[in-house]
Protein backbone atom coordinates (compact mmCIF):
# COMPACT_ATOMS: atom_id res chain seq x y z
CA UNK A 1 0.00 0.00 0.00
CA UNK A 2 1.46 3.74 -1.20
CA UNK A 3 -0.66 6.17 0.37
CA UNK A 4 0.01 10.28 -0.75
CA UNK A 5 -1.35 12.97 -2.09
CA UNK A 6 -1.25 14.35 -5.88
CA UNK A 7 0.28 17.15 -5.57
CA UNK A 8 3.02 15.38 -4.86
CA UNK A 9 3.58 13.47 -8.03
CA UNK A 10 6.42 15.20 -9.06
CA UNK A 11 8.17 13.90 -6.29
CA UNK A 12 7.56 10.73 -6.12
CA UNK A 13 7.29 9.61 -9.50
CA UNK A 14 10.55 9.01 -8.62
CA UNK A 15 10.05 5.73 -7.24
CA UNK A 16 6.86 4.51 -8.73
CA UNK A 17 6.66 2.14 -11.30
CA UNK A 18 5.63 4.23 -15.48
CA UNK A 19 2.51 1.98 -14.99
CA UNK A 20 1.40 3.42 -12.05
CA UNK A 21 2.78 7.28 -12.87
CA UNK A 22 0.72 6.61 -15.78
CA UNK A 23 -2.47 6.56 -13.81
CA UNK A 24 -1.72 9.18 -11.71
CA UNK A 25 -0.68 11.33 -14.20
CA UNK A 26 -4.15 10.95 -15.51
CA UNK A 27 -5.63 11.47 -11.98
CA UNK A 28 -3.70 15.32 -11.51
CA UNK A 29 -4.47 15.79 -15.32
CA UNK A 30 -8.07 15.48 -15.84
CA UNK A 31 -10.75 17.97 -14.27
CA UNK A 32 -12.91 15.56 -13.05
CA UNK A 33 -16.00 18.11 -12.10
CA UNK A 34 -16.56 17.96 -16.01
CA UNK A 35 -16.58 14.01 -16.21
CA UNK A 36 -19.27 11.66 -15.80
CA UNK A 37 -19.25 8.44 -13.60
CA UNK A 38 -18.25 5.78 -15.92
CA UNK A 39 -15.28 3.77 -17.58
CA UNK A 40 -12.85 5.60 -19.10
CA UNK A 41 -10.31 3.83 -21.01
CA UNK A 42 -6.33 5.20 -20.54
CA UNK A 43 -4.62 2.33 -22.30
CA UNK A 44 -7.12 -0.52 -23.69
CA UNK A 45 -7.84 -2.84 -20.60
CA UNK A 46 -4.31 -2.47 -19.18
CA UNK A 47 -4.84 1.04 -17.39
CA UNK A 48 -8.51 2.46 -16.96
CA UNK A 49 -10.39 4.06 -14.60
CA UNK A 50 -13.80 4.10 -13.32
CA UNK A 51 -15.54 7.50 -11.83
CA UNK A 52 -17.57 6.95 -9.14
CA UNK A 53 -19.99 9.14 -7.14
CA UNK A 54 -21.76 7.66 -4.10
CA UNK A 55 -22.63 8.15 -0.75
CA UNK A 56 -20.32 6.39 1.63
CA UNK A 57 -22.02 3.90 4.03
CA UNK A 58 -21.33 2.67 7.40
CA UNK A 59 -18.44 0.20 7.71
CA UNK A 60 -20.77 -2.52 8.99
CA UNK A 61 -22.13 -2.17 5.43
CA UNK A 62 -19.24 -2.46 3.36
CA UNK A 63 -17.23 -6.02 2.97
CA UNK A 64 -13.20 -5.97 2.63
CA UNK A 65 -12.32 -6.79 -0.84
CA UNK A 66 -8.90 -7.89 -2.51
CA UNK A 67 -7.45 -8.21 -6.29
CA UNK A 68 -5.18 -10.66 -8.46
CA UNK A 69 -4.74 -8.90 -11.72
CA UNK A 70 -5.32 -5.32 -10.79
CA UNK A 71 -3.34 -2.58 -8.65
CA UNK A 72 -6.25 0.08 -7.77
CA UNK A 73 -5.28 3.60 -7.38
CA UNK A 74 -7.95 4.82 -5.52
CA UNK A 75 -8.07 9.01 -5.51
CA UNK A 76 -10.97 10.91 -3.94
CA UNK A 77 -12.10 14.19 -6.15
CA UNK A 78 -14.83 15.59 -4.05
CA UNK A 79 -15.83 14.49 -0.07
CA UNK A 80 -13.76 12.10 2.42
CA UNK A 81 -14.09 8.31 2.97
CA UNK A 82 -12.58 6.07 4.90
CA UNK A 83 -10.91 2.65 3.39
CA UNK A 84 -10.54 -0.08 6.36
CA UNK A 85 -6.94 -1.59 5.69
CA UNK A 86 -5.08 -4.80 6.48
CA UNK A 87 -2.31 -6.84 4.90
CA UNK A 88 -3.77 -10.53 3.62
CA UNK A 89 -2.91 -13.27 6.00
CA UNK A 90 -4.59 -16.79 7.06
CA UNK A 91 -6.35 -14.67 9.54
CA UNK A 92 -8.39 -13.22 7.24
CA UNK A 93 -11.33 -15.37 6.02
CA UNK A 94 -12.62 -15.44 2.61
CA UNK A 95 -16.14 -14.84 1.82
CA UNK A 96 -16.70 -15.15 -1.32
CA UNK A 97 -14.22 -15.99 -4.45
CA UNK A 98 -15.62 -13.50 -7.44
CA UNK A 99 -12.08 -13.61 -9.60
CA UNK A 100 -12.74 -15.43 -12.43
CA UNK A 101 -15.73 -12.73 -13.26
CA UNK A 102 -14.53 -10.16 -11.52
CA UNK A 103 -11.38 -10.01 -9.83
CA UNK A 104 -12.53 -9.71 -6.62
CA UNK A 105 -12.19 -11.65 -3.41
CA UNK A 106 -14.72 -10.72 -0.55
CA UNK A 107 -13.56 -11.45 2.95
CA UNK A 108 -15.44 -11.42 6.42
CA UNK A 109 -14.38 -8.54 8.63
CA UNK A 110 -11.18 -8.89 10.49
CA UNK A 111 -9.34 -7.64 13.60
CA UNK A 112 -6.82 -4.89 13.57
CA UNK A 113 -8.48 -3.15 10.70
CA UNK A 114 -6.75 0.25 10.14
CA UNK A 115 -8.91 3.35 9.05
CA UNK A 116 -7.39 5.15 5.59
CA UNK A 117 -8.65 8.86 5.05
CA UNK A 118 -9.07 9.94 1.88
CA UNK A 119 -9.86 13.50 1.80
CA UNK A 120 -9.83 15.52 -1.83
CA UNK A 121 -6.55 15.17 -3.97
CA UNK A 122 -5.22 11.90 -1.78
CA UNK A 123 -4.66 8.40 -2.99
CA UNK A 124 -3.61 4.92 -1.96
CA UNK A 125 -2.25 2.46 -4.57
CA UNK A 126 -3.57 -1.25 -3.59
CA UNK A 127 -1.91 -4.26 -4.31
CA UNK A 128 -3.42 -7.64 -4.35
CA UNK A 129 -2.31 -8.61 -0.58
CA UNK A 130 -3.88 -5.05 0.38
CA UNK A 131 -7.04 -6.06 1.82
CA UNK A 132 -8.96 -2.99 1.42
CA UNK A 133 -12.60 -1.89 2.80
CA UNK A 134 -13.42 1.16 0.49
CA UNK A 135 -15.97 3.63 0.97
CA UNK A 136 -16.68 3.84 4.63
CA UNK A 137 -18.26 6.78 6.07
CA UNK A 138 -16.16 9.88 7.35
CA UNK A 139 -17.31 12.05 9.81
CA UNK A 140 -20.96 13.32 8.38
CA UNK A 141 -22.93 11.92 5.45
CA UNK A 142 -21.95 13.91 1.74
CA UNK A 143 -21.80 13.04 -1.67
CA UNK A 144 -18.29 11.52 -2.51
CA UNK A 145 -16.67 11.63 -6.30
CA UNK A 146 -14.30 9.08 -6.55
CA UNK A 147 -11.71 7.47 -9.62
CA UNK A 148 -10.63 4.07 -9.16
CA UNK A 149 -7.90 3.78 -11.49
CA UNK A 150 -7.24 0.23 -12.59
CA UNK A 151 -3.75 -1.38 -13.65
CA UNK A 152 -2.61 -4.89 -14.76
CA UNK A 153 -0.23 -6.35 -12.73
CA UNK A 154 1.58 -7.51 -15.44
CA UNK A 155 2.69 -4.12 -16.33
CA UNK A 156 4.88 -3.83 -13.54
């Protein structure tokens, strides 16, 4: 898990992998107040993103999820969510196995959960042993605009 904050890009572009600059080159770039919630394809079915808007729930609501073939750069645009956060391990019991349709894993809550903020113009980039619960109320009820940028593994 990479968590930071866009306006830092220049910085640490530095480190990350083109793949994932790629994506969040996309995030700073694009004005999303003029973009509708959708798919939006950056490179064919390697790097896209989906635009969200939604009103977060409680966490009781929400399931933890996991992925095999995609890293998700998850960047809030508008409002504040919380993602619950913990590292896969045996502890952590699967619910429900969606990859072959969907790559997606569901798991059953777990202990030790740690509470991500996303506020507007933060991000965390998950990778497939970052069991992630993703948009969990913050604070009061408002309408949250959210990308999920989505890239292959394989690119990295």
């Amino acid at each position: 898990m990479i968590f930071g904050s866009i306006k830092n890009l220049s910085t640490d572009r530095r480190v990350l992998p083109a793949a994932l600059t790629r994506g969040l080159e996309y995030l700073r770039d694009t004005d999303f107040s003029k973009v509708e919630p959708g798919r939006v394809e950056i490179d064919g079915t390697a790097i896209y993103a989906l635009i969200q808007e939604y009103q977060p729930a409680p966490r009781e609501e929400k399931k933890p999820e996991a992925h095999r073939k995609y890293i998700d750069i998850q960047y809030v645009f508008q409002g504040s969510e919380i993602i619950g956060y913990g590292l896969e391990s045996p502890a952590i019991e699967i619910a429900e196995d969606r990859l072959a349709e969907k790559d997606l894993l569901l798991y059953r809550p777990f202990p030790n959960e740690m509470d991500l903020i996303l506020t507007p113009g933060t991000y965390v980039i998950l990778f497939p042993q970052d069991v992630h619960r993703p948009g969990c109320l913050h604070q009061k009820a408002g309408q949250v605009k959210k990308v999920v940028v989505k890239v292959r593994m394989d690119l990295l």
